[in-house]
Protein backbone atom coordinates (compact mmCIF):
# COMPACT_ATOMS: atom_id res chain seq x y z
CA UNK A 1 27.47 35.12 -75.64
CA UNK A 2 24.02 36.41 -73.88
CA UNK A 3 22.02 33.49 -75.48
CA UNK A 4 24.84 30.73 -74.34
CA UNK A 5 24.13 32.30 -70.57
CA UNK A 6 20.66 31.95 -71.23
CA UNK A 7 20.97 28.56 -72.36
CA UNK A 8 22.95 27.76 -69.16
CA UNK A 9 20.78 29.14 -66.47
CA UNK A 10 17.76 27.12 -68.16
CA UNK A 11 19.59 24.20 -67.83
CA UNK A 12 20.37 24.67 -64.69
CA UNK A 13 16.42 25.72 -63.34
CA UNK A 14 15.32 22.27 -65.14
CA UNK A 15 17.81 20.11 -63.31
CA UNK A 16 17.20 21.72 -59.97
CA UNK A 17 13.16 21.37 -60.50
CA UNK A 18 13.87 17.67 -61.66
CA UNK A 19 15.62 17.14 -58.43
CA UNK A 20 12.96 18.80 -56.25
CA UNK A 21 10.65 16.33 -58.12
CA UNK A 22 12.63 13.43 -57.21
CA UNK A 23 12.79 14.31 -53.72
CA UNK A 24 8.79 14.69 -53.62
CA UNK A 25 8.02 11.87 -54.84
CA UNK A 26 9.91 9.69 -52.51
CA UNK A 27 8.29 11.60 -49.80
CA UNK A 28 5.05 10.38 -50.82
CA UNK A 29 6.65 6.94 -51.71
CA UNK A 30 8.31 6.62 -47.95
CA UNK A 31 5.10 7.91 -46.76
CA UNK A 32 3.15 5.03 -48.48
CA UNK A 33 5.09 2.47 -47.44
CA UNK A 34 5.06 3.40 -43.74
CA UNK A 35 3.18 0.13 -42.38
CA UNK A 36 2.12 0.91 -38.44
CA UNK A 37 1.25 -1.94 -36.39
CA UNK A 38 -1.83 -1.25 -34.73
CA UNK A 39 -3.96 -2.89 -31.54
CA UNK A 40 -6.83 -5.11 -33.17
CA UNK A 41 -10.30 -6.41 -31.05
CA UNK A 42 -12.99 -8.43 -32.48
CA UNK A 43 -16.28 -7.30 -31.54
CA UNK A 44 -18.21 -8.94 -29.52
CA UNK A 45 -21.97 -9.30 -28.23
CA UNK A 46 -22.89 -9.66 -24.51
CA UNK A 47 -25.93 -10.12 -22.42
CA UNK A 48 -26.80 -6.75 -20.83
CA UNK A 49 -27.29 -7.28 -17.17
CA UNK A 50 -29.75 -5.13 -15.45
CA UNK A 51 -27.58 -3.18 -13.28
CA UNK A 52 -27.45 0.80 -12.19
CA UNK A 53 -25.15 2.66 -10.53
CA UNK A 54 -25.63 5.89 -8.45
CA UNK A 55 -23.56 7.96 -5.91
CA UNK A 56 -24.53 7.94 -2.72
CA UNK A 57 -23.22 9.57 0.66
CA UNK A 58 -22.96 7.91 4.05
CA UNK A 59 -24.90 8.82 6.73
CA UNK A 60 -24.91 7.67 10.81
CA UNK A 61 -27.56 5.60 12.04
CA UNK A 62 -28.37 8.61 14.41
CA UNK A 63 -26.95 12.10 14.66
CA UNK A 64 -28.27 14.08 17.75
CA UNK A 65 -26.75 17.50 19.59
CA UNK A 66 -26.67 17.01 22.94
CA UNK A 67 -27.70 19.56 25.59
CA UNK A 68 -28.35 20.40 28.95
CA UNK A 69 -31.91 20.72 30.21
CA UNK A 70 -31.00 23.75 33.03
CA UNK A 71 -28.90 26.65 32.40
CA UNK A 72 -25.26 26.97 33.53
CA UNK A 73 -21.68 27.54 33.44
CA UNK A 74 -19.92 24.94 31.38
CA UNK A 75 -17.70 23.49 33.40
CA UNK A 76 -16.23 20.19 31.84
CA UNK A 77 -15.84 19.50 28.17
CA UNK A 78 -13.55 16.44 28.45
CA UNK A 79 -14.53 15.22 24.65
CA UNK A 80 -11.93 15.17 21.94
CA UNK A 81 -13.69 15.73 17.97
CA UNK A 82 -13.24 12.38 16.15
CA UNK A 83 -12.93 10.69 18.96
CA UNK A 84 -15.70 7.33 20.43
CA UNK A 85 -17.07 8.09 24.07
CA UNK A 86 -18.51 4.37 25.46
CA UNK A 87 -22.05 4.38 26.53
CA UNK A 88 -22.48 5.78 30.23
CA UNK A 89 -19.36 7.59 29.51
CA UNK A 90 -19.21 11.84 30.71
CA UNK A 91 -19.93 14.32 27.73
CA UNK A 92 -20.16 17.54 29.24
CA UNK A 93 -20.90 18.55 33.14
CA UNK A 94 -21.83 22.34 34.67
CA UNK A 95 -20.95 23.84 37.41
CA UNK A 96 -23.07 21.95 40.32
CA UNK A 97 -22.87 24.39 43.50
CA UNK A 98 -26.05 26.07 42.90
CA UNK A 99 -28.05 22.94 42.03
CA UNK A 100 -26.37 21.34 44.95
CA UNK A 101 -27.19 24.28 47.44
CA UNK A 102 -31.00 24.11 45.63
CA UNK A 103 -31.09 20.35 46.96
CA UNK A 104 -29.69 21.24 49.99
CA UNK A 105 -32.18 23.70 50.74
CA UNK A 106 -35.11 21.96 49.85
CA UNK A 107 -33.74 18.48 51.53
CA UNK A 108 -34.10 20.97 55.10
CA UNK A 109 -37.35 22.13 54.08
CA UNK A 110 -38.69 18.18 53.35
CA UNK A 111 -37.56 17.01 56.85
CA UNK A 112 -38.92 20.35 58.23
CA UNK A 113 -42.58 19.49 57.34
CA UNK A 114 -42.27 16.18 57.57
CA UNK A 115 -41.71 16.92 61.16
CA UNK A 116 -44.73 19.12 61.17
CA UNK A 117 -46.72 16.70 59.39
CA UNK A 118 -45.89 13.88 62.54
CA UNK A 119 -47.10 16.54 65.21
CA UNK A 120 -49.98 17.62 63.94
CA UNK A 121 -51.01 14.07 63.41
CA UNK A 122 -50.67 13.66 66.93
CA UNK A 123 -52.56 16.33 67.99
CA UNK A 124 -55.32 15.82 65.73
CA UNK A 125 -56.15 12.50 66.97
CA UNK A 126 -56.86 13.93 70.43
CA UNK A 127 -59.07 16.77 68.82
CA UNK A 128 -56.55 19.27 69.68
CA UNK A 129 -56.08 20.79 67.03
CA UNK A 130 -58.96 21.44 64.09
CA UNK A 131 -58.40 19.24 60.78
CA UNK A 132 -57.95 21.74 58.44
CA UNK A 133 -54.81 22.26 60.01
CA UNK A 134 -53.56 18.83 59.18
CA UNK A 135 -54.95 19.07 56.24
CA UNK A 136 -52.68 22.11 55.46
CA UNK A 137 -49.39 20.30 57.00
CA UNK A 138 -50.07 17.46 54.68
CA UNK A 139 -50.07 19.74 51.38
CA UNK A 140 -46.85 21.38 53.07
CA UNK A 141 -44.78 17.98 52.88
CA UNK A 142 -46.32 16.80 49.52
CA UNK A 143 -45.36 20.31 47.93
CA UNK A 144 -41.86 19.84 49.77
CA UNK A 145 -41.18 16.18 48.57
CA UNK A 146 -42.17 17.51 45.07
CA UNK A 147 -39.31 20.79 45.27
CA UNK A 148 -37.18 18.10 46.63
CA UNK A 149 -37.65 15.96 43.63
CA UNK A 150 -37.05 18.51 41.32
CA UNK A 151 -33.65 20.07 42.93
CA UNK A 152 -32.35 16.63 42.93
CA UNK A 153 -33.31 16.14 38.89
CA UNK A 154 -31.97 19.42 38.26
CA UNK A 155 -28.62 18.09 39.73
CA UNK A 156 -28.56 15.44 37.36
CA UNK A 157 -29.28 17.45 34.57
CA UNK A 158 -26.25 19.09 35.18
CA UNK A 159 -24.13 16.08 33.22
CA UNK A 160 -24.22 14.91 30.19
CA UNK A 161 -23.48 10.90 29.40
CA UNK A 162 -22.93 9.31 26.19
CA UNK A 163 -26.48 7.81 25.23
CA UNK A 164 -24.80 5.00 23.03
CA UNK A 165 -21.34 4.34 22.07
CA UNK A 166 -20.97 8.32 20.36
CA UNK A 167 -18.49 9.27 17.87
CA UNK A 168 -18.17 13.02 19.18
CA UNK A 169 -17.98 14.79 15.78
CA UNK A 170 -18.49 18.82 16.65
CA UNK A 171 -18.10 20.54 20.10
CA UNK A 172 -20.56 23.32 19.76
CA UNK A 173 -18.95 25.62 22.91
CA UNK A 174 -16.46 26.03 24.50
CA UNK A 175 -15.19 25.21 28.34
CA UNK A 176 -16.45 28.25 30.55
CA UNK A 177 -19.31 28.93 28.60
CA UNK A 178 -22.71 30.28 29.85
CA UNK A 179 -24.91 27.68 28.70
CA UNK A 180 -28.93 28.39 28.05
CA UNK A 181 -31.29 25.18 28.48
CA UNK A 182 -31.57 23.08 25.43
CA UNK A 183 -28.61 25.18 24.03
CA UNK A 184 -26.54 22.30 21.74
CA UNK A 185 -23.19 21.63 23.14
CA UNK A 186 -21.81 18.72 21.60
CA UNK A 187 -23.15 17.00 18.44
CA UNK A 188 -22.58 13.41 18.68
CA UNK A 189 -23.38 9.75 16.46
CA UNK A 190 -24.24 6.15 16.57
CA UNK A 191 -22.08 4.48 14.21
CA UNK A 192 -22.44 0.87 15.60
CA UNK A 193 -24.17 0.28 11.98
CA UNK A 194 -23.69 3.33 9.14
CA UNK A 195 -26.45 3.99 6.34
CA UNK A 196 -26.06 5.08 2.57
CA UNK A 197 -28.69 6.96 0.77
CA UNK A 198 -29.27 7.02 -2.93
CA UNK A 199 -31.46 8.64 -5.28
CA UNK A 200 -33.28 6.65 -7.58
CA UNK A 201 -35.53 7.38 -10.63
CA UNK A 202 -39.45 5.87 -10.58
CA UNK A 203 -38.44 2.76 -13.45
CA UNK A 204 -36.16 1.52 -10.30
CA UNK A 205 -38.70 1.94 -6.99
CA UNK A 206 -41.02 0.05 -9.04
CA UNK A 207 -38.94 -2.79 -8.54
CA UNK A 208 -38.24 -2.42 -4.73
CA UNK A 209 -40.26 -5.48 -4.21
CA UNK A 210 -37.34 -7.37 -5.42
CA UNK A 211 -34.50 -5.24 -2.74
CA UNK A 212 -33.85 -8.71 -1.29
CA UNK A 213 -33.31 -10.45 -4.72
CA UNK A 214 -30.97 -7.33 -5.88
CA UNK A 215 -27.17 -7.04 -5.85
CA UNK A 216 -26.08 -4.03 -4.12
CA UNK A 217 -22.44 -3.12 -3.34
CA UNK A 218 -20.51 0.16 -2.43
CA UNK A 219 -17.46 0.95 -3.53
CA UNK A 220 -15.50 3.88 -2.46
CA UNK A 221 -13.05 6.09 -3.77
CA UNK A 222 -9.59 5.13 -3.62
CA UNK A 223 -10.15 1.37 -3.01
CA UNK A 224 -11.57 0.04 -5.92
CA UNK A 225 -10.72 -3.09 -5.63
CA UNK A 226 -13.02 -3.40 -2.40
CA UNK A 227 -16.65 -3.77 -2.60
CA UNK A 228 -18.88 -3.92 0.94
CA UNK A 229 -22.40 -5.32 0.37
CA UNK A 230 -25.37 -3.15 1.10
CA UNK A 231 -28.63 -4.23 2.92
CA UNK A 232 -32.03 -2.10 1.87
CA UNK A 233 -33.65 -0.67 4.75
CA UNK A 234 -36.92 1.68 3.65
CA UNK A 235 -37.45 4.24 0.98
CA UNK A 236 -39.26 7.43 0.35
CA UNK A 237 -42.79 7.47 -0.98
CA UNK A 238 -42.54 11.21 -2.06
CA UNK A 239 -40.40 11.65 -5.23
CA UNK A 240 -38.35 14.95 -5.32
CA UNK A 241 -39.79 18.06 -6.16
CA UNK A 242 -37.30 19.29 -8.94
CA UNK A 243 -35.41 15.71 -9.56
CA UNK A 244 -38.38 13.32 -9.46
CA UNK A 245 -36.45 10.81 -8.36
CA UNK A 246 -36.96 8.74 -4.26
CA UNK A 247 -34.47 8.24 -1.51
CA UNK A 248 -33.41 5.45 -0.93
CA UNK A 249 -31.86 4.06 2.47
CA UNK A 250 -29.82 1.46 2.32
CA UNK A 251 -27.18 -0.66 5.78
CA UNK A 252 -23.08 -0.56 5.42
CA UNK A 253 -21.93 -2.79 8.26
CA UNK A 254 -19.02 -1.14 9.56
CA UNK A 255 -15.46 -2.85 8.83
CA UNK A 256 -12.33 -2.63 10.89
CA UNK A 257 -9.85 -2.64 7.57
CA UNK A 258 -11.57 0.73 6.06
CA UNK A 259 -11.78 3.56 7.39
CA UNK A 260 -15.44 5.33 6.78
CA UNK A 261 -16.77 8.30 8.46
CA UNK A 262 -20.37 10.01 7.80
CA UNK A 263 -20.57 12.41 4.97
CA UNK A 264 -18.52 10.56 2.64
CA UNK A 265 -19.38 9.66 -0.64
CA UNK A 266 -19.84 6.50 -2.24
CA UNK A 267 -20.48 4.70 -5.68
CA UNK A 268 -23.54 2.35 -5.31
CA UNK A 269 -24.21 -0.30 -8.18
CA UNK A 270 -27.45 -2.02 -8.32
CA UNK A 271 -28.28 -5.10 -10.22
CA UNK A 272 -30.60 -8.32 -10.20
CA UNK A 273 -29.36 -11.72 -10.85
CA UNK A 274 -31.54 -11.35 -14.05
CA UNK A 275 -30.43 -10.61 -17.75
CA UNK A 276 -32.43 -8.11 -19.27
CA UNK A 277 -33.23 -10.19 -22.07
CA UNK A 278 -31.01 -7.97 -24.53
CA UNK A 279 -27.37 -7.74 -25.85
CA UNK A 280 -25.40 -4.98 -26.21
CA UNK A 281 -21.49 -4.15 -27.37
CA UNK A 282 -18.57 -2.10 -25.48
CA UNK A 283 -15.62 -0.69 -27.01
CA UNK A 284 -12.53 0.43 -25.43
CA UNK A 285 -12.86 3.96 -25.21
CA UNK A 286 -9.29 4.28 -25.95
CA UNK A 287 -10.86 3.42 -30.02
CA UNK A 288 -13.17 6.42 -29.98
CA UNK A 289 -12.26 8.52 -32.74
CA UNK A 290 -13.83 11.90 -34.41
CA UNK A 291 -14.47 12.55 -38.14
CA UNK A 292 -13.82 16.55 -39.74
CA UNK A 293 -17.67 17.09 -39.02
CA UNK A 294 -17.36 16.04 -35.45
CA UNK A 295 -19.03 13.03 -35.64
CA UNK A 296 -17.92 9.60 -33.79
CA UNK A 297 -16.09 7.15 -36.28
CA UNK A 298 -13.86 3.74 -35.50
CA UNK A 299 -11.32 2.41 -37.39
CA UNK A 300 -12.61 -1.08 -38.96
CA UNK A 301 -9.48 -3.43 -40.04
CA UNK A 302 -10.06 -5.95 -43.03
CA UNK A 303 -8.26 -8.92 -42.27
CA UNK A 304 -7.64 -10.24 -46.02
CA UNK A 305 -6.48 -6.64 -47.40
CA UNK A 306 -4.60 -5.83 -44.03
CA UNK A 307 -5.99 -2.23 -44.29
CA UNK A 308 -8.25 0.47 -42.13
CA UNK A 309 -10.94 2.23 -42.89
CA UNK A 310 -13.42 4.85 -41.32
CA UNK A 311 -16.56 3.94 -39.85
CA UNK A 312 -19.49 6.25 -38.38
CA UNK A 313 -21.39 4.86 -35.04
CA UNK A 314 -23.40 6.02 -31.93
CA UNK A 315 -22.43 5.61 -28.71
CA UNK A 316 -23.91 5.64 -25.46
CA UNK A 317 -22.65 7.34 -21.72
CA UNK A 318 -19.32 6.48 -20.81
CA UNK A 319 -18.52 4.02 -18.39
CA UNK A 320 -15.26 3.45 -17.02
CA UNK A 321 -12.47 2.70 -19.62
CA UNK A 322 -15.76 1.19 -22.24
CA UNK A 323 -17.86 2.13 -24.03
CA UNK A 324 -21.30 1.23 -25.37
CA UNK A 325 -22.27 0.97 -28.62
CA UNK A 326 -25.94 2.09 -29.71
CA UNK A 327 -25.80 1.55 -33.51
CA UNK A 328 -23.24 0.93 -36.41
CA UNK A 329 -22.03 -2.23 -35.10
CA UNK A 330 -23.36 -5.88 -35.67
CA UNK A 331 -20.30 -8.06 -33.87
CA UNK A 332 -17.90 -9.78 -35.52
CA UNK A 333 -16.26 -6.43 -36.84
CA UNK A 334 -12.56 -5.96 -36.57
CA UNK A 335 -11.56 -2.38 -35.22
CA UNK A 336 -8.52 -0.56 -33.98
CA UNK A 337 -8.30 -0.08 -30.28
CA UNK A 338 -5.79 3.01 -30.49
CA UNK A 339 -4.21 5.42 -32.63
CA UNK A 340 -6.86 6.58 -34.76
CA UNK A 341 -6.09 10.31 -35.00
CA UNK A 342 -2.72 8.44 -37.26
CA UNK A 343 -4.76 6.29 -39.40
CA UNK A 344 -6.12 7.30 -42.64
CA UNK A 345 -8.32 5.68 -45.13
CA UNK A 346 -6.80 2.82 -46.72
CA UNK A 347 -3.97 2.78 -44.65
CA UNK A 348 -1.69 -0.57 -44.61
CA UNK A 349 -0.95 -1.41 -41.23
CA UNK A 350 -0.04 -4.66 -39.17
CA UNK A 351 -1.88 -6.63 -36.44
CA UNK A 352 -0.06 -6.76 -33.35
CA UNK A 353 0.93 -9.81 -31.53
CA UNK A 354 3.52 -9.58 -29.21
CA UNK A 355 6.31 -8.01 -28.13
């Protein structure tokens, strides 16, 4: 009776562990017959053009803080930040009465020796009076015309016009202030014409020479699709001290249908209408893949066995959505554009051609 339970429960352990088996192997089965369709692009070899790009920011074609050359109270601040005063146009003004009583004052004084002068002219020419004493009323209305001079420049000092058409970008004080002479007030710029800088390295300024011959277009963020041509305009002949690399200026023309403001910053590409003389190949980045050691691999596709398999390269610095390739590809190879991290080697899968 004990061996015939025995007997039963072996039976039973050997059908269960067949079934198990069963049910492993189609796993592996379903699993091998799983064909994905995959993304395929032939590789391809292009002429390397010679073109850089660098960020760059925007710059006025002058920024200057305005200020008043006497001391005062502010009195008028009629400027709004952001906003464009015309040329002639009022900045700032201070209180006049004092410079107005000055000019008063010294306007009495001018007609007062000028009065003196005209006597004692008279009576010198009938010896009636010695000629030192003319002498002394002259110097009396020269010094008087020069105080008169000065109270009425110091009255004009006391506004502040628009030296160009300004875009007013900081007040410095406010209305009511006690201002010093020379003490900033407002900090304006000309932006009739706007200028980008850049930062080159040495292999580039040795081919500024060529500026007129070169292709150079900004293109800012959020409008990609919009590219404004640059002008070069002068460069630095002292490289930087930590970066070694020269500034370079170049002209944005201003445009009604974007919107740019000093301070902003822009990507600059640079190229010639010259090929380099070499070729070079871009993948999508999107077929980047990484091996268990870390190392950069692709997924090559053979066309007559319909299967991937892992290959090693070297790639260069990103740019945009490609990539460039330094070594491990020739052109001509097939390789999978996505979905590597699925793929494994040997895999079956499908070219796709079409939804």
């Amino acid at each position: 009776m004990g061996q015939s339970k025995l007997t039963g429960h072996a039976v039973l352990l050997i059908v269960v562990t067949a079934l198990l088996s069963a049910c492993g192997n189609n796993d592996e089965e379903s699993k091998q017959d799983i064909v994905r369709t995959v993304r395929i692009e032939t590789i391809k070899l292009t002429e390397a053009l010679a073109q850089r790009r660098f960020v760059g920011r925007v710059d006025a074609l002058k920024t200057v803080d305005l200020s008043f050359q006497v001391g005062g109270r502010l009195a008028e601040l009629p400027v709004q930040q952001g906003t464009v005063v015309a040329k002639g146009g009022l900045i700032a003004a201070l209180d006049p009465t004092d410079f107005r009583l000055n000019e008063q004052e010294a306007k009495t004084q001018y007609a007062f020796a000028q009065l003196d002068l005209g006597r004692k002219r008279n009576l010198a020419a009938s010896d009636t009076i010695p000629k030192i004493m003319l002498d002394e009323a002259e110097t009396a209305f020269k010094l008087r015309q020069v105080a008169l001079d000065n109270a009425r420049r110091n009255l004009s000092y006391t506004r502040i016009a628009a030296p160009f058409d300004a875009l007013v970008t900081r007040r410095l004080l406010d209305i009511h202030t006690h201002v010093a002479p020379h003490q900033a007030v407002v900090r304006v710029q000309d932006v009739s014409a706007l200028h980008v800088k850049i930062n080159v390295p040495e292999d580039l300024i040795r081919l500024i020479g060529l500026a007129d011959a070169m292709n150079i277009e900004a293109v800012f963020p959020g409008q990609p699709g919009k590219r404004l041509p640059l002008r070069y305009l002068e460069h630095a002949t002292e490289a930087d001290a930590v970066a070694q690399t020269y500034e370079v200026t170049l002209e944005l023309q201003r445009t009604n249908d974007v919107t740019i403001l000093p301070g902003m910053t822009v990507s600059v590409s640079v190229g010639t209408p010259f090929v380099n003389g070499s070729t070079e190949i871009t993948i999508p980045l999107s077929a980047i893949d990484t091996d268990e050691d870390g190392k950069t691999r692709i997924w090559l596709f053979d066309p007559q066995t319909e299967t991937v398999s892992p290959h090693v390269i070297e790639i260069g610095a990103v740019a945009a959505s490609r990539v460039p390739v330094l070594s491990g590809l020739i052109g001509g190879e097939h390789i999978v554009t996505a979905g590597g991290h699925l793929l494994h080697d040997g895999m079956k899968v499908r070219r796709f051609t079409g939804f």
